[in-house]
C-alpha atoms as a PDB file:
ATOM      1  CA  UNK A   1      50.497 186.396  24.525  1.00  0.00           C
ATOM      2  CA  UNK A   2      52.176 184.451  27.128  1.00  0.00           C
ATOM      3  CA  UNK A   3      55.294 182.961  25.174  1.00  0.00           C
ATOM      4  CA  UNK A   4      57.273 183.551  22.060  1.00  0.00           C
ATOM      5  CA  UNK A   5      59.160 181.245  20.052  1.00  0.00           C
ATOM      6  CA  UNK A   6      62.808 182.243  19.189  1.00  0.00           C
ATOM      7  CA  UNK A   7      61.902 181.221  15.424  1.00  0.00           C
ATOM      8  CA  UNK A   8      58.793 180.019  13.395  1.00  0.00           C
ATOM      9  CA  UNK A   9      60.957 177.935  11.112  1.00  0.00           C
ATOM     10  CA  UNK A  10      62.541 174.608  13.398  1.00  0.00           C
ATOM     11  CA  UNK A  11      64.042 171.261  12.581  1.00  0.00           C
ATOM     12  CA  UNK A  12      63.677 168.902  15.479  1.00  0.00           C
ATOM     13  CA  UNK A  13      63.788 171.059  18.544  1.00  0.00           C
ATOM     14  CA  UNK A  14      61.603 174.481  19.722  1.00  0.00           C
ATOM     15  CA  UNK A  15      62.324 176.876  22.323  1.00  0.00           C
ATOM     16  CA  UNK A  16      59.737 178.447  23.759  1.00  0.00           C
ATOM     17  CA  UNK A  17      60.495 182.187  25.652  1.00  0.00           C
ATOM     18  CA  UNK A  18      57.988 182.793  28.286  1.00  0.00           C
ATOM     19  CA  UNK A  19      56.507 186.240  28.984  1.00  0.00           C
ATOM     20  CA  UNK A  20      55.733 186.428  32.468  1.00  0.00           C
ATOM     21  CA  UNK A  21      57.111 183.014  34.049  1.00  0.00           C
ATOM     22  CA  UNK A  22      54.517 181.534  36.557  1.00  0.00           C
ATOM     23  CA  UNK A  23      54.274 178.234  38.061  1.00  0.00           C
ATOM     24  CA  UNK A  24      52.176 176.132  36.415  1.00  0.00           C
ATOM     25  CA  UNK A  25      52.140 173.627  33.665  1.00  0.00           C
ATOM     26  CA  UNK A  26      52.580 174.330  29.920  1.00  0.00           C
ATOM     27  CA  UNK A  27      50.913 172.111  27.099  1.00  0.00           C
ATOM     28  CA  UNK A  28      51.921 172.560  23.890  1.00  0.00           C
ATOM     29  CA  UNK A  29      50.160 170.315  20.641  1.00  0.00           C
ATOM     30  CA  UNK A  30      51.753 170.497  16.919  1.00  0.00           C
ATOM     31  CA  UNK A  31      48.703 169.809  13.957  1.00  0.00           C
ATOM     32  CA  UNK A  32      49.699 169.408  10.882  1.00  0.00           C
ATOM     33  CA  UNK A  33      47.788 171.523   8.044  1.00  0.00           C
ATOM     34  CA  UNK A  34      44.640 168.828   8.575  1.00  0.00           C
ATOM     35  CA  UNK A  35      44.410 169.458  11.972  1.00  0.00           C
ATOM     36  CA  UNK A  36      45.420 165.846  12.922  1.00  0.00           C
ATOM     37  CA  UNK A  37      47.578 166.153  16.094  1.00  0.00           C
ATOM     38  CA  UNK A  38      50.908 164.964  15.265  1.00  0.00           C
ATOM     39  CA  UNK A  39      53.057 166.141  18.683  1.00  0.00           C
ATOM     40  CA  UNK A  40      52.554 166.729  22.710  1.00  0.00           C
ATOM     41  CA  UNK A  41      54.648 168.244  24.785  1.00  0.00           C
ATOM     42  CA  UNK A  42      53.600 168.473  28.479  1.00  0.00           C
ATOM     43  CA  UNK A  43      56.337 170.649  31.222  1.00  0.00           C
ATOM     44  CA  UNK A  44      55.888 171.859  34.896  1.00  0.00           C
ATOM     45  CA  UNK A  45      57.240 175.249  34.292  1.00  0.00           C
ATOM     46  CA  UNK A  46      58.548 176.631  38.150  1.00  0.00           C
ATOM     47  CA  UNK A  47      58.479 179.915  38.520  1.00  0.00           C
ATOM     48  CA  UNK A  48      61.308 182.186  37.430  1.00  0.00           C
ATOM     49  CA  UNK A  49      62.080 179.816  34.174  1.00  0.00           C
ATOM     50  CA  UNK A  50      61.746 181.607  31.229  1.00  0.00           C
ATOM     51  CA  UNK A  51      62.879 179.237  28.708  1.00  0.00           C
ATOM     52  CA  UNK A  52      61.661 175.935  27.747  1.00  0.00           C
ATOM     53  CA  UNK A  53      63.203 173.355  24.950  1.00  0.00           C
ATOM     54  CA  UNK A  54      61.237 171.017  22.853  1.00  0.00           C
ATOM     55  CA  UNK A  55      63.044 168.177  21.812  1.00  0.00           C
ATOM     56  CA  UNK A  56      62.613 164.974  19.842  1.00  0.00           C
ATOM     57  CA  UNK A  57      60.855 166.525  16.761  1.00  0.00           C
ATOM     58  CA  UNK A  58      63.212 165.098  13.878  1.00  0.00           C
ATOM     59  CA  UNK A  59      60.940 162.302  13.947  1.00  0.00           C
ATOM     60  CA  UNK A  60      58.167 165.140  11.830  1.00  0.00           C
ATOM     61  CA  UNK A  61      57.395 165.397   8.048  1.00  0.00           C
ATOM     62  CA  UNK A  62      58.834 168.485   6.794  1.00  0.00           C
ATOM     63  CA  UNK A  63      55.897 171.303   6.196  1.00  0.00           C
ATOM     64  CA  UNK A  64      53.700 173.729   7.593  1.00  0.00           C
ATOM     65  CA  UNK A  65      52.103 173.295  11.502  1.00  0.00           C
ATOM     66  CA  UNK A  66      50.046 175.014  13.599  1.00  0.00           C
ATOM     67  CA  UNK A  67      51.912 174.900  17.463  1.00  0.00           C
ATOM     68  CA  UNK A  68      48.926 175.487  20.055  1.00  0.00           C
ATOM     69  CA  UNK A  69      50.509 176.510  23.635  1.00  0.00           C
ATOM     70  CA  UNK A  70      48.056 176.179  26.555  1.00  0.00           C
ATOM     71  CA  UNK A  71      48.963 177.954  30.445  1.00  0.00           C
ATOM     72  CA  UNK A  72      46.693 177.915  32.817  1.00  0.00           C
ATOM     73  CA  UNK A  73      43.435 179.599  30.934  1.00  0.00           C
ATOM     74  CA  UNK A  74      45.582 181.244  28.547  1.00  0.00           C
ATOM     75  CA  UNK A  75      46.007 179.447  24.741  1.00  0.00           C
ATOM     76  CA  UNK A  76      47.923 180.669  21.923  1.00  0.00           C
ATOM     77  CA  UNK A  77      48.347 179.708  18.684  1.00  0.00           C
ATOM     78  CA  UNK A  78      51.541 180.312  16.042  1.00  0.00           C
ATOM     79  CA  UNK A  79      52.191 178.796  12.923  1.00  0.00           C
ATOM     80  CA  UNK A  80      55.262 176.940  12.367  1.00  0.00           C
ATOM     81  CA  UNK A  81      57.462 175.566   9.441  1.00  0.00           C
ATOM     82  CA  UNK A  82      59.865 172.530   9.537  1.00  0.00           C
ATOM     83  CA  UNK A  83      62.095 172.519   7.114  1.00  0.00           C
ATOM     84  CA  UNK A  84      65.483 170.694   6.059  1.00  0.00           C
END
């Protein structure tokens, strides 16, 4: 596991806690419970951060989704809920 996520439950922004912080980039894709990609997030993480902010996701139905984060070779996958 190369991040954590300060809380599984969000309403239009996630924050993202990096393990070990290396330079490189960080992808991160929200599916709904279909698997039908409803989000991208793309950020050139420099080495050092630890902390990176997802913004703009008000625009989401409120339910379950499965957030897939992708580093380098690494991928991870956490399930999230947006709620009210």
């Amino acid at each position: 596991m190369f991040a954590t996520i300060k809380s599984p439950i969000f309403i239009d922004v996630l924050t993202f806690e990096l393990v070990e912080p290396i330079r490189s980039s960080l992808r991160a894709i929200l599916r709904d419970e279909k698997g039908a990609e409803c989000s991208r997030m793309e950020a050139n993480v420099l080495k050092g951060d630890r902390t990176v902010t997802w913004k703009g996701l008000n625009d989401l139905p409120y339910g379950v989704y499965t957030l897939e984060l992708f580093q380098g070779e690494d991928e991870q996958k956490m399930r999230l809920v947006k709620r009210v």
